[in-house]
N, C-alpha and C. Protein backbone atom coordinates (compact mmCIF):
# COMPACT_ATOMS: atom_id res chain seq x y z
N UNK A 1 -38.88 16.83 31.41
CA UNK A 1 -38.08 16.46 30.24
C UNK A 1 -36.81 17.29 30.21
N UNK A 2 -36.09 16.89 29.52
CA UNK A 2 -34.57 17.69 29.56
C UNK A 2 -34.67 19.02 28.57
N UNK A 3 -34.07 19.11 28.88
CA UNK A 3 -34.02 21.19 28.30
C UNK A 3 -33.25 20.97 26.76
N UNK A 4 -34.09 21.51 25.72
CA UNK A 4 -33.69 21.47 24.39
C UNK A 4 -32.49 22.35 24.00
N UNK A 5 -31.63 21.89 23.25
CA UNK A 5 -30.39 22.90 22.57
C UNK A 5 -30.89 22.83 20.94
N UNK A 6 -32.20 22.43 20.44
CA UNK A 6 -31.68 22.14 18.93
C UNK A 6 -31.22 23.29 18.15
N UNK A 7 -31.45 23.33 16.98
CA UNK A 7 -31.09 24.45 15.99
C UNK A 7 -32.12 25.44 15.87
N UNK A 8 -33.39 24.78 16.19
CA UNK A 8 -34.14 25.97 16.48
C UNK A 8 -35.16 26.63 17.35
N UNK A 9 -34.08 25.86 18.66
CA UNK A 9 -34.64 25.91 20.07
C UNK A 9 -34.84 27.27 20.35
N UNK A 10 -36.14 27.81 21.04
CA UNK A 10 -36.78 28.95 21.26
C UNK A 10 -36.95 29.69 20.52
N UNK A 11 -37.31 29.03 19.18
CA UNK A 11 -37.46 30.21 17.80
C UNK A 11 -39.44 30.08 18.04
N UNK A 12 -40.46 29.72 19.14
CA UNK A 12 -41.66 29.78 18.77
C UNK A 12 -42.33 31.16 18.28
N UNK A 13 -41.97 32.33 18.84
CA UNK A 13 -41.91 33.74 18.12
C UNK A 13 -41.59 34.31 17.57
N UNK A 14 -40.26 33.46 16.93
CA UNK A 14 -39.46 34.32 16.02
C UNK A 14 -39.85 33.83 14.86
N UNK A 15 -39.94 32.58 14.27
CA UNK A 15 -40.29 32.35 13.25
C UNK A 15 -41.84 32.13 12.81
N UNK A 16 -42.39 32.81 13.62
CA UNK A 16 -43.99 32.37 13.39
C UNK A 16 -44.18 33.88 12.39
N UNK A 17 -45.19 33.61 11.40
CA UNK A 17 -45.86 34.36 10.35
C UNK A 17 -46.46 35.55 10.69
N UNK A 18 -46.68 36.87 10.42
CA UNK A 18 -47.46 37.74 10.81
C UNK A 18 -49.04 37.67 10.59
N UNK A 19 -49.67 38.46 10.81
CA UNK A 19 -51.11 38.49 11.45
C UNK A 19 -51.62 38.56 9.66
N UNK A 20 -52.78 37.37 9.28
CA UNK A 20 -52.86 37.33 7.75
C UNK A 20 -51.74 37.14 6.84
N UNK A 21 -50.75 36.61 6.84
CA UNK A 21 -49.65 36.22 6.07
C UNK A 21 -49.27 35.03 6.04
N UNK A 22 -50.25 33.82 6.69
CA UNK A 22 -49.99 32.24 7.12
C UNK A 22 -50.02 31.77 5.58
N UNK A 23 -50.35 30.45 4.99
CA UNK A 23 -50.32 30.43 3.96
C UNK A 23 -49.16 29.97 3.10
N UNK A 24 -49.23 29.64 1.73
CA UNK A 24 -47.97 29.63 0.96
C UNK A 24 -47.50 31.03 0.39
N UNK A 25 -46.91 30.81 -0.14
CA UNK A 25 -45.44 31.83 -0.27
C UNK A 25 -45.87 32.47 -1.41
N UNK A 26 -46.11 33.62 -1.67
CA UNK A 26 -46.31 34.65 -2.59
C UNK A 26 -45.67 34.25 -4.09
N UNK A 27 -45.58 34.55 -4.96
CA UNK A 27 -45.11 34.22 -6.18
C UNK A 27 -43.74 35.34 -6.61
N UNK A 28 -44.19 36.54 -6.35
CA UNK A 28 -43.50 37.30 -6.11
C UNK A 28 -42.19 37.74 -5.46
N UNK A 29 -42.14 36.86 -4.36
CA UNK A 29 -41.39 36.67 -3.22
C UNK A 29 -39.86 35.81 -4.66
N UNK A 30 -40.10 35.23 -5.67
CA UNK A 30 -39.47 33.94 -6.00
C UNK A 30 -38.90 35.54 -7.71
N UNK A 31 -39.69 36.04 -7.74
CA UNK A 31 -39.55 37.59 -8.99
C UNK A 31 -38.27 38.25 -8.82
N UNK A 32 -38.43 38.53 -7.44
CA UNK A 32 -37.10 39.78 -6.79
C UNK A 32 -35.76 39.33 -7.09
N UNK A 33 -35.47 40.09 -8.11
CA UNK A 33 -33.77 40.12 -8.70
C UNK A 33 -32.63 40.56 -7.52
N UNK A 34 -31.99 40.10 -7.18
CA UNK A 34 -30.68 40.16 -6.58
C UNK A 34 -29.55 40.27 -6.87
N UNK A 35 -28.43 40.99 -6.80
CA UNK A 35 -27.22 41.13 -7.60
C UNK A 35 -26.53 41.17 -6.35
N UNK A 36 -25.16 40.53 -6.68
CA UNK A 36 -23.89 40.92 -6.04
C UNK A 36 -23.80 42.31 -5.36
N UNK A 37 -23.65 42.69 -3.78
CA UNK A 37 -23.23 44.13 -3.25
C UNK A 37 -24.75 44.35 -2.91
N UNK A 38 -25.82 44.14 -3.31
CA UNK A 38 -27.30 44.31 -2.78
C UNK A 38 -27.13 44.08 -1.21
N UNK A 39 -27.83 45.13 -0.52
CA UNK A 39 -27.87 44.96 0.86
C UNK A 39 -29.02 44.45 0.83
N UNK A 40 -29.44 43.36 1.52
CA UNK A 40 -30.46 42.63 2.28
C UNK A 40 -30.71 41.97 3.80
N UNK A 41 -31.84 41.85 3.88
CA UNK A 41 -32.10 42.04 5.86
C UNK A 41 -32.57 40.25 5.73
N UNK A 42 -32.47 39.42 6.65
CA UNK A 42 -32.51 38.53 6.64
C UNK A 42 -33.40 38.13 7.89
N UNK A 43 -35.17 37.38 6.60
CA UNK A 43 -36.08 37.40 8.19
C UNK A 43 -36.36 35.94 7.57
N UNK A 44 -36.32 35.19 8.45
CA UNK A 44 -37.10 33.30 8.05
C UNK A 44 -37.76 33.52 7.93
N UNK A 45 -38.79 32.43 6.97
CA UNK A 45 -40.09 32.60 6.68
C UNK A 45 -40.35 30.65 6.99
N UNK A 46 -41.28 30.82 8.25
CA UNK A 46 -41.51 29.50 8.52
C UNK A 46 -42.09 28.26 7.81
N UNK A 47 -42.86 29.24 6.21
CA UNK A 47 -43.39 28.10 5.20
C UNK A 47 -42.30 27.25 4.53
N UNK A 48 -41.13 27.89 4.69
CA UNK A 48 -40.25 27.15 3.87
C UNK A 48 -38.90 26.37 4.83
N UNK A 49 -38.75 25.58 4.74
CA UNK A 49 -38.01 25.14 5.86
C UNK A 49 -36.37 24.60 4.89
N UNK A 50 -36.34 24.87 3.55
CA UNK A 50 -35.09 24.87 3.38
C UNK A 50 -34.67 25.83 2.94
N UNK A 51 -33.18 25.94 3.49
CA UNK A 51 -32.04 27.19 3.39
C UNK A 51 -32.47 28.24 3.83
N UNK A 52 -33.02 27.74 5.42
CA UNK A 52 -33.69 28.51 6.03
C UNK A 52 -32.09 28.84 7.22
N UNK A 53 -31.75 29.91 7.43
CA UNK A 53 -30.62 30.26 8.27
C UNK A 53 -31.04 30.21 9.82
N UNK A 54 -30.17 30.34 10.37
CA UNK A 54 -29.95 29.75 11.82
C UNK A 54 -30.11 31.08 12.23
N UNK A 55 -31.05 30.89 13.55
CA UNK A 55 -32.02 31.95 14.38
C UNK A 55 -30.77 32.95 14.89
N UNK A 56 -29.28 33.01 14.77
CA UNK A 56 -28.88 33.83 14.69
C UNK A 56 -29.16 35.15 13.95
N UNK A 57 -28.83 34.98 12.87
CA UNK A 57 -29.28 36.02 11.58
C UNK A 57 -30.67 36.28 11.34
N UNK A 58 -31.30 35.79 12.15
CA UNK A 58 -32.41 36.48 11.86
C UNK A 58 -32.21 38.09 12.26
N UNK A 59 -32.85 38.88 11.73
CA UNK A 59 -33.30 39.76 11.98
C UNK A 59 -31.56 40.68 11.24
N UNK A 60 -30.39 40.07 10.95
CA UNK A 60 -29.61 40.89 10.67
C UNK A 60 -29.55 41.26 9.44
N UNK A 61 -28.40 42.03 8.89
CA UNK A 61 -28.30 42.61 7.57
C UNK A 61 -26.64 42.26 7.02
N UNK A 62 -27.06 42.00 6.31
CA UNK A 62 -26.19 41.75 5.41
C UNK A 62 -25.71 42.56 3.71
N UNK A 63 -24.55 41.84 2.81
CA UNK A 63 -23.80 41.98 1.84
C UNK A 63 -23.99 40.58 1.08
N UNK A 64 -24.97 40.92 -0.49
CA UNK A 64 -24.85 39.37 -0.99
C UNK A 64 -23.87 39.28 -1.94
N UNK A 65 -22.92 38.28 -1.14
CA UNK A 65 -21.57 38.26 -2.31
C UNK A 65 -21.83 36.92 -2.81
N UNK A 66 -22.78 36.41 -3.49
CA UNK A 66 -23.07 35.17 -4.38
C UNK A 66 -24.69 34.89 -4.91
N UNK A 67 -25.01 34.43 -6.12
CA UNK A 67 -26.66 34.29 -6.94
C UNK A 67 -26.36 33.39 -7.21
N UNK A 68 -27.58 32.27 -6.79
CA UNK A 68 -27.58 31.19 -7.47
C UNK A 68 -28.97 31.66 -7.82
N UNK A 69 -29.21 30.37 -8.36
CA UNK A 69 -31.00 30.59 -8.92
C UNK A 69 -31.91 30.06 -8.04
N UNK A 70 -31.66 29.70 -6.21
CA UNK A 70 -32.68 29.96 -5.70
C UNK A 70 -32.12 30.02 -4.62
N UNK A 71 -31.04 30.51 -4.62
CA UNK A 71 -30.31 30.95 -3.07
C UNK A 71 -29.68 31.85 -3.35
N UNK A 72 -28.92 32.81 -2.19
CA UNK A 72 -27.98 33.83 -2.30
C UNK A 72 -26.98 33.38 -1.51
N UNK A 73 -25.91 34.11 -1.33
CA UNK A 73 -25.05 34.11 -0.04
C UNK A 73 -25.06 35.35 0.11
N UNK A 74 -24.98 35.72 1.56
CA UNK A 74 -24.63 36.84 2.15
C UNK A 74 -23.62 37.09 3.25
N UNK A 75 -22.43 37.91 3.19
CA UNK A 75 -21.89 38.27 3.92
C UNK A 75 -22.38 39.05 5.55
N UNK A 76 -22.21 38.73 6.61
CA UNK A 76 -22.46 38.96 8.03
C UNK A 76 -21.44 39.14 8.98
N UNK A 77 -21.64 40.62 9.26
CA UNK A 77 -20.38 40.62 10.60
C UNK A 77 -20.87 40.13 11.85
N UNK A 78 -20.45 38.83 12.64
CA UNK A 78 -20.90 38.09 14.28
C UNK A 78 -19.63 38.80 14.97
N UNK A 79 -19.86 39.02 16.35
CA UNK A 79 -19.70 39.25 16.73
C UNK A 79 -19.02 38.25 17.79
N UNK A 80 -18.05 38.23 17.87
CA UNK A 80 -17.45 36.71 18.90
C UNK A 80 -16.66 37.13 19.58
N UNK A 81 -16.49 36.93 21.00
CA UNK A 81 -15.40 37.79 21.83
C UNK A 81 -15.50 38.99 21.57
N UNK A 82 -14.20 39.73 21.55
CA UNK A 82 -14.53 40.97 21.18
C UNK A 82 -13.85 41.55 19.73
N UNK A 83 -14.24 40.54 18.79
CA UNK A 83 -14.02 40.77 17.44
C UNK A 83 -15.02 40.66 16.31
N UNK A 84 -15.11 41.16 15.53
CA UNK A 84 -15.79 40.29 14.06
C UNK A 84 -15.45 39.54 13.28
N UNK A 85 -16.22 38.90 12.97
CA UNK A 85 -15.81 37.51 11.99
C UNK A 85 -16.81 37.90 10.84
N UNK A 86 -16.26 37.56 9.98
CA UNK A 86 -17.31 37.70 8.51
C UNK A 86 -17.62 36.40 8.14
N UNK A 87 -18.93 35.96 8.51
CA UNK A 87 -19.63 35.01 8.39
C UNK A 87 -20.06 34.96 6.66
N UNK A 88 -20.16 33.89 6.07
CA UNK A 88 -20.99 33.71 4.85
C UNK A 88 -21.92 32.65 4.92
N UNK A 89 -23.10 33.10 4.58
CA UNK A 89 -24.11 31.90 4.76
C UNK A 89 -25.18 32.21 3.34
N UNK A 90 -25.49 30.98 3.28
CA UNK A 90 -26.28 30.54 2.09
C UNK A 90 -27.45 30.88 2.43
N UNK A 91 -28.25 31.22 1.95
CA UNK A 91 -29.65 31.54 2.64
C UNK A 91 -30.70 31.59 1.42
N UNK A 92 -31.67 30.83 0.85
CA UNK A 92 -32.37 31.31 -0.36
C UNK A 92 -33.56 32.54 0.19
N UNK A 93 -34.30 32.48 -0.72
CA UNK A 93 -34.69 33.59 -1.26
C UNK A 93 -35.96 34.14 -0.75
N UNK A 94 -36.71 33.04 0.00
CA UNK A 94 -37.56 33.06 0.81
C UNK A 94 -37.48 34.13 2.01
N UNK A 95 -36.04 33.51 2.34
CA UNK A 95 -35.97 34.23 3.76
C UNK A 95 -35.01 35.81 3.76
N UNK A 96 -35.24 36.51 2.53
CA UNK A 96 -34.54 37.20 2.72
C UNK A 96 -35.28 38.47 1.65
N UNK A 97 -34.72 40.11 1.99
CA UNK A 97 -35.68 40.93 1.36
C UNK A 97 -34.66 42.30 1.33
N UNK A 98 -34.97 43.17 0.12
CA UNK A 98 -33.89 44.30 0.25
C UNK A 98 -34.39 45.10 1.03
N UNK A 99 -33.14 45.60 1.78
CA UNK A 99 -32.66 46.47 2.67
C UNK A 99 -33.55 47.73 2.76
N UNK A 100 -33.51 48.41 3.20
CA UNK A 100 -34.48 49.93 3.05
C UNK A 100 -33.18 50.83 3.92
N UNK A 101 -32.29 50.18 4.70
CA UNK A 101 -31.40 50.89 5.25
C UNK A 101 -30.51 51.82 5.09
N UNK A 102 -30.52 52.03 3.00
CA UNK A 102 -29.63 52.84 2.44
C UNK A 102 -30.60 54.04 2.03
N UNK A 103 -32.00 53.56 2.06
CA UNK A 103 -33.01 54.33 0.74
C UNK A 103 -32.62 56.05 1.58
N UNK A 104 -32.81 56.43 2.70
CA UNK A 104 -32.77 57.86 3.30
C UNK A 104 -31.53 58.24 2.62
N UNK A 105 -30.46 57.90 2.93
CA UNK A 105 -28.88 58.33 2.45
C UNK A 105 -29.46 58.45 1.08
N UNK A 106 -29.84 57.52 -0.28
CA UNK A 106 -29.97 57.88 -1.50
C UNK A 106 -30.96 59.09 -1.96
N UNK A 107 -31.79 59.19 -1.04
CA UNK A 107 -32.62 60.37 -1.04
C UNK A 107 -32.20 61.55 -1.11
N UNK A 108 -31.23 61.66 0.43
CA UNK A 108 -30.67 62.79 0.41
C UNK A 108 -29.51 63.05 -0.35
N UNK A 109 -29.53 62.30 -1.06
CA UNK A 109 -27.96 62.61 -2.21
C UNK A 109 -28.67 62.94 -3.18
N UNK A 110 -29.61 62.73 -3.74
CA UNK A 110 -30.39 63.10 -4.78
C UNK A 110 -31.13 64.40 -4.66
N UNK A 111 -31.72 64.76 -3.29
CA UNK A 111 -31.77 66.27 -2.53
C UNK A 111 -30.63 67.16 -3.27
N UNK A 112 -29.76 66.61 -2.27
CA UNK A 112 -28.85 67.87 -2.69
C UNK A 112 -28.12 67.68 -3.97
N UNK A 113 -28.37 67.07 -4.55
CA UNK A 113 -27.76 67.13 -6.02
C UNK A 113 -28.90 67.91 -6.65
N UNK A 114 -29.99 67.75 -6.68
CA UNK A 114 -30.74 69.43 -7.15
C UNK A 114 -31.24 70.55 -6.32
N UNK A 115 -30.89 70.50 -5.05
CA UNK A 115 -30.51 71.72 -4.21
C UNK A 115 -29.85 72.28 -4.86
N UNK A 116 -28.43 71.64 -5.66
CA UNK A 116 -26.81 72.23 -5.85
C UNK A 116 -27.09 72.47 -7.11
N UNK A 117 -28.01 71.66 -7.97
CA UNK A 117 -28.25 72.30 -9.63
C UNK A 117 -29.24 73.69 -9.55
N UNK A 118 -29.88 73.55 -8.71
CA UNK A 118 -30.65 74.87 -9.04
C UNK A 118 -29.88 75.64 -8.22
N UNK A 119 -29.40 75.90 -6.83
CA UNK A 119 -28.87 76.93 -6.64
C UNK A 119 -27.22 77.61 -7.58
N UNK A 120 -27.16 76.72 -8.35
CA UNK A 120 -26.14 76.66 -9.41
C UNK A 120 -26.23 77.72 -10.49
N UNK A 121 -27.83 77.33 -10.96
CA UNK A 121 -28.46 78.38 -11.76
C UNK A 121 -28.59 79.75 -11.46
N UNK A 122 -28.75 79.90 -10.16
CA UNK A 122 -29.19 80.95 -9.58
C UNK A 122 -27.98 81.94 -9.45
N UNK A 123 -26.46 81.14 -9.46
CA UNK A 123 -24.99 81.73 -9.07
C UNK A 123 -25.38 82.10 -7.24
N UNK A 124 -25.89 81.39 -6.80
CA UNK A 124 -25.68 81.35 -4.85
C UNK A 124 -25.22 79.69 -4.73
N UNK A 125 -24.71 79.98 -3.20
CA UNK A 125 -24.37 78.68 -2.66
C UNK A 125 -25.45 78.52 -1.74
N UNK A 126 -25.52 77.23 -1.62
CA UNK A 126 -26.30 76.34 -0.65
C UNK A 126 -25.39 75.41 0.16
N UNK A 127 -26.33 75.32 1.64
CA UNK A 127 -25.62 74.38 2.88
C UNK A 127 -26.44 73.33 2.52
N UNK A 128 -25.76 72.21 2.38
CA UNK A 128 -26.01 71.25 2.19
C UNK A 128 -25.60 70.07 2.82
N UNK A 129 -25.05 70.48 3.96
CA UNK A 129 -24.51 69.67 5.08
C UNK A 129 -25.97 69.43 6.00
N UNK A 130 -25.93 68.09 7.04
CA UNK A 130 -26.97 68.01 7.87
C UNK A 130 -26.62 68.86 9.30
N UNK A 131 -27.62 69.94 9.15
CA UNK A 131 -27.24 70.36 10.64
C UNK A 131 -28.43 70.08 11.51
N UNK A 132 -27.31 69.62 12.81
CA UNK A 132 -28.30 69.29 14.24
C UNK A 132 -29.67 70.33 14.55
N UNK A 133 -30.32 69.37 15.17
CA UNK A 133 -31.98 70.32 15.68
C UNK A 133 -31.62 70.81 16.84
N UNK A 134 -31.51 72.51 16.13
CA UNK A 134 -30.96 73.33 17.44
C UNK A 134 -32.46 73.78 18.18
N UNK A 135 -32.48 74.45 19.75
CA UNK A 135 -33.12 74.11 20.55
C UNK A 135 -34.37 75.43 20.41
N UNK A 136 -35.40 75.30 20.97
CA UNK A 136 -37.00 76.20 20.47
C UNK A 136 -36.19 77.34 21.12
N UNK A 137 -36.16 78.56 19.84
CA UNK A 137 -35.99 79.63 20.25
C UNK A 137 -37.19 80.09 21.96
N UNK A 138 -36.48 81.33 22.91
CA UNK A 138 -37.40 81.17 23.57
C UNK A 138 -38.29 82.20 23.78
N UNK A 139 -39.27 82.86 24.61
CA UNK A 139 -40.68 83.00 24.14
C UNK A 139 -41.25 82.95 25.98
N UNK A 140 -41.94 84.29 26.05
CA UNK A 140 -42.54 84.59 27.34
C UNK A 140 -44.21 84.37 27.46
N UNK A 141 -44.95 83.65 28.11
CA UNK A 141 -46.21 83.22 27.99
C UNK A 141 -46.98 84.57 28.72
N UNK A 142 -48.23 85.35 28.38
CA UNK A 142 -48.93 86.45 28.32
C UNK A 142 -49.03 86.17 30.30
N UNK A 143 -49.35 87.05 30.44
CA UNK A 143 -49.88 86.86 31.86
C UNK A 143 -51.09 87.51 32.02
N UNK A 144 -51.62 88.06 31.12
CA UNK A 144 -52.83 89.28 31.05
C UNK A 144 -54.06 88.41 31.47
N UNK A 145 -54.67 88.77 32.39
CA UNK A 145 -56.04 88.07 32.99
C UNK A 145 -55.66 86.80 33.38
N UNK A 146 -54.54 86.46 33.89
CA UNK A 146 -54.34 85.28 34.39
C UNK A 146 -53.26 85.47 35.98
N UNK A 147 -54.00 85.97 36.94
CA UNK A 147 -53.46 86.35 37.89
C UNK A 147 -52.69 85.00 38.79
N UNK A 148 -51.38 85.37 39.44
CA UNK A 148 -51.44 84.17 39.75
C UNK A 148 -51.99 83.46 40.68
N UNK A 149 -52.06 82.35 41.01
CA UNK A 149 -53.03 81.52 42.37
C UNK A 149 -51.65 80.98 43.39
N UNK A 150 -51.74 80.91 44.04
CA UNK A 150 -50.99 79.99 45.43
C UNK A 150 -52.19 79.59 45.94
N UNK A 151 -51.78 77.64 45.85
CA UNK A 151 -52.20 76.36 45.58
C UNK A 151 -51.98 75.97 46.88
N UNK A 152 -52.90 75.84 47.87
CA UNK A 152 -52.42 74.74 49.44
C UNK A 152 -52.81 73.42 48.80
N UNK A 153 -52.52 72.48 49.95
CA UNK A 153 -53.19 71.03 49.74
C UNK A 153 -54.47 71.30 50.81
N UNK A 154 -55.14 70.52 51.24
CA UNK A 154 -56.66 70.85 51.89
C UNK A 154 -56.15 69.91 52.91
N UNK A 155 -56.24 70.39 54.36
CA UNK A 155 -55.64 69.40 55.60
C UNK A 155 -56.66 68.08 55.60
N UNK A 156 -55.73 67.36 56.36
CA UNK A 156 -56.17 66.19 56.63
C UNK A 156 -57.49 66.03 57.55
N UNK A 157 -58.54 65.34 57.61
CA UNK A 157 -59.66 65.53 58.38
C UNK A 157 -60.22 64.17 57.83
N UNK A 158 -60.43 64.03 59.37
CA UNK A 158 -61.12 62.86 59.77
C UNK A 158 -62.52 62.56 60.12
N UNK A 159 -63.31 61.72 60.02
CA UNK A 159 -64.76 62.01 60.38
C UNK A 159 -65.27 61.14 61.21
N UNK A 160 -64.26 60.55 62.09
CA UNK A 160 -64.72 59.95 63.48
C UNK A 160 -65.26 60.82 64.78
């Protein structure tokens, strides 16, 4: 037979359901509030087959610059030649979930914002910059009762 181009030619692994998650669609999934500037990651969900986005975007992240009441739009940088294009695509709500990509950065801003209040209290400063994992200080292993050995290999021998 002739070789397929459709729209969602060679998606059989990509859009298939995880292990116990086959089924209809959570209720919950339809709850999750979305606002304008929300970062969200964009995964199909094969129960629903409309405003389901093109096996490009799967798996990317995006900027939702539009709410409807059962779709979003999200902004996407593609990559074409050797430029970006800012893609906008409609995508509802099914196939799409917030980001976790910012949560570390908000963490650590919230770190050091009471790193900086309590050492505030205290009248000291604190580093509060990320510094690199510098390398294992170093360190001599005992030699006491551990004489050393010199290791041969055992010759070759034959038993013809």
């Amino acid at each position: 037979m002739p070789h397929s181009f459709g729209y969602r030619a060679r998606t059989r692994d990509m859009f298939k359901r995880g292990f116990k998650e086959h089924g209809p669609i959570k209720l919950s999934t339809y709850l999750i509030n979305y606002r304008i500037g929300d970062i969200v990651d964009i995964k199909a969900n094969a129960a629903q087959q409309k405003g389901m986005p093109h096996k490009y975007y799967h798996g990317r992240t995006g900027i939702i610059y539009n709410v409807t009441p059962s779709a979003v739009g999200v902004i996407i940088n593609k990559v074409v030649g050797g430029r970006y294009i800012e893609k906008r695509v409609n995508i509802r709500v099914e196939h799409i979930r917030h980001s976790k990509c910012r949560q570390e950065f908000l963490d650590r801003v919230q770190r050091n914002h009471d790193a900086h209040v309590a050492a505030r209290e205290k009248g000291e400063r604190v580093q509060l910059k990320r510094v690199p994992v510098l390398p294992r200080e170093s360190r001599t292993v005992s030699t006491e009762g551990n004489a050393a050995q010199t290791i041969v290999p055992v010759p070759y021998e034959t038993t013809i």
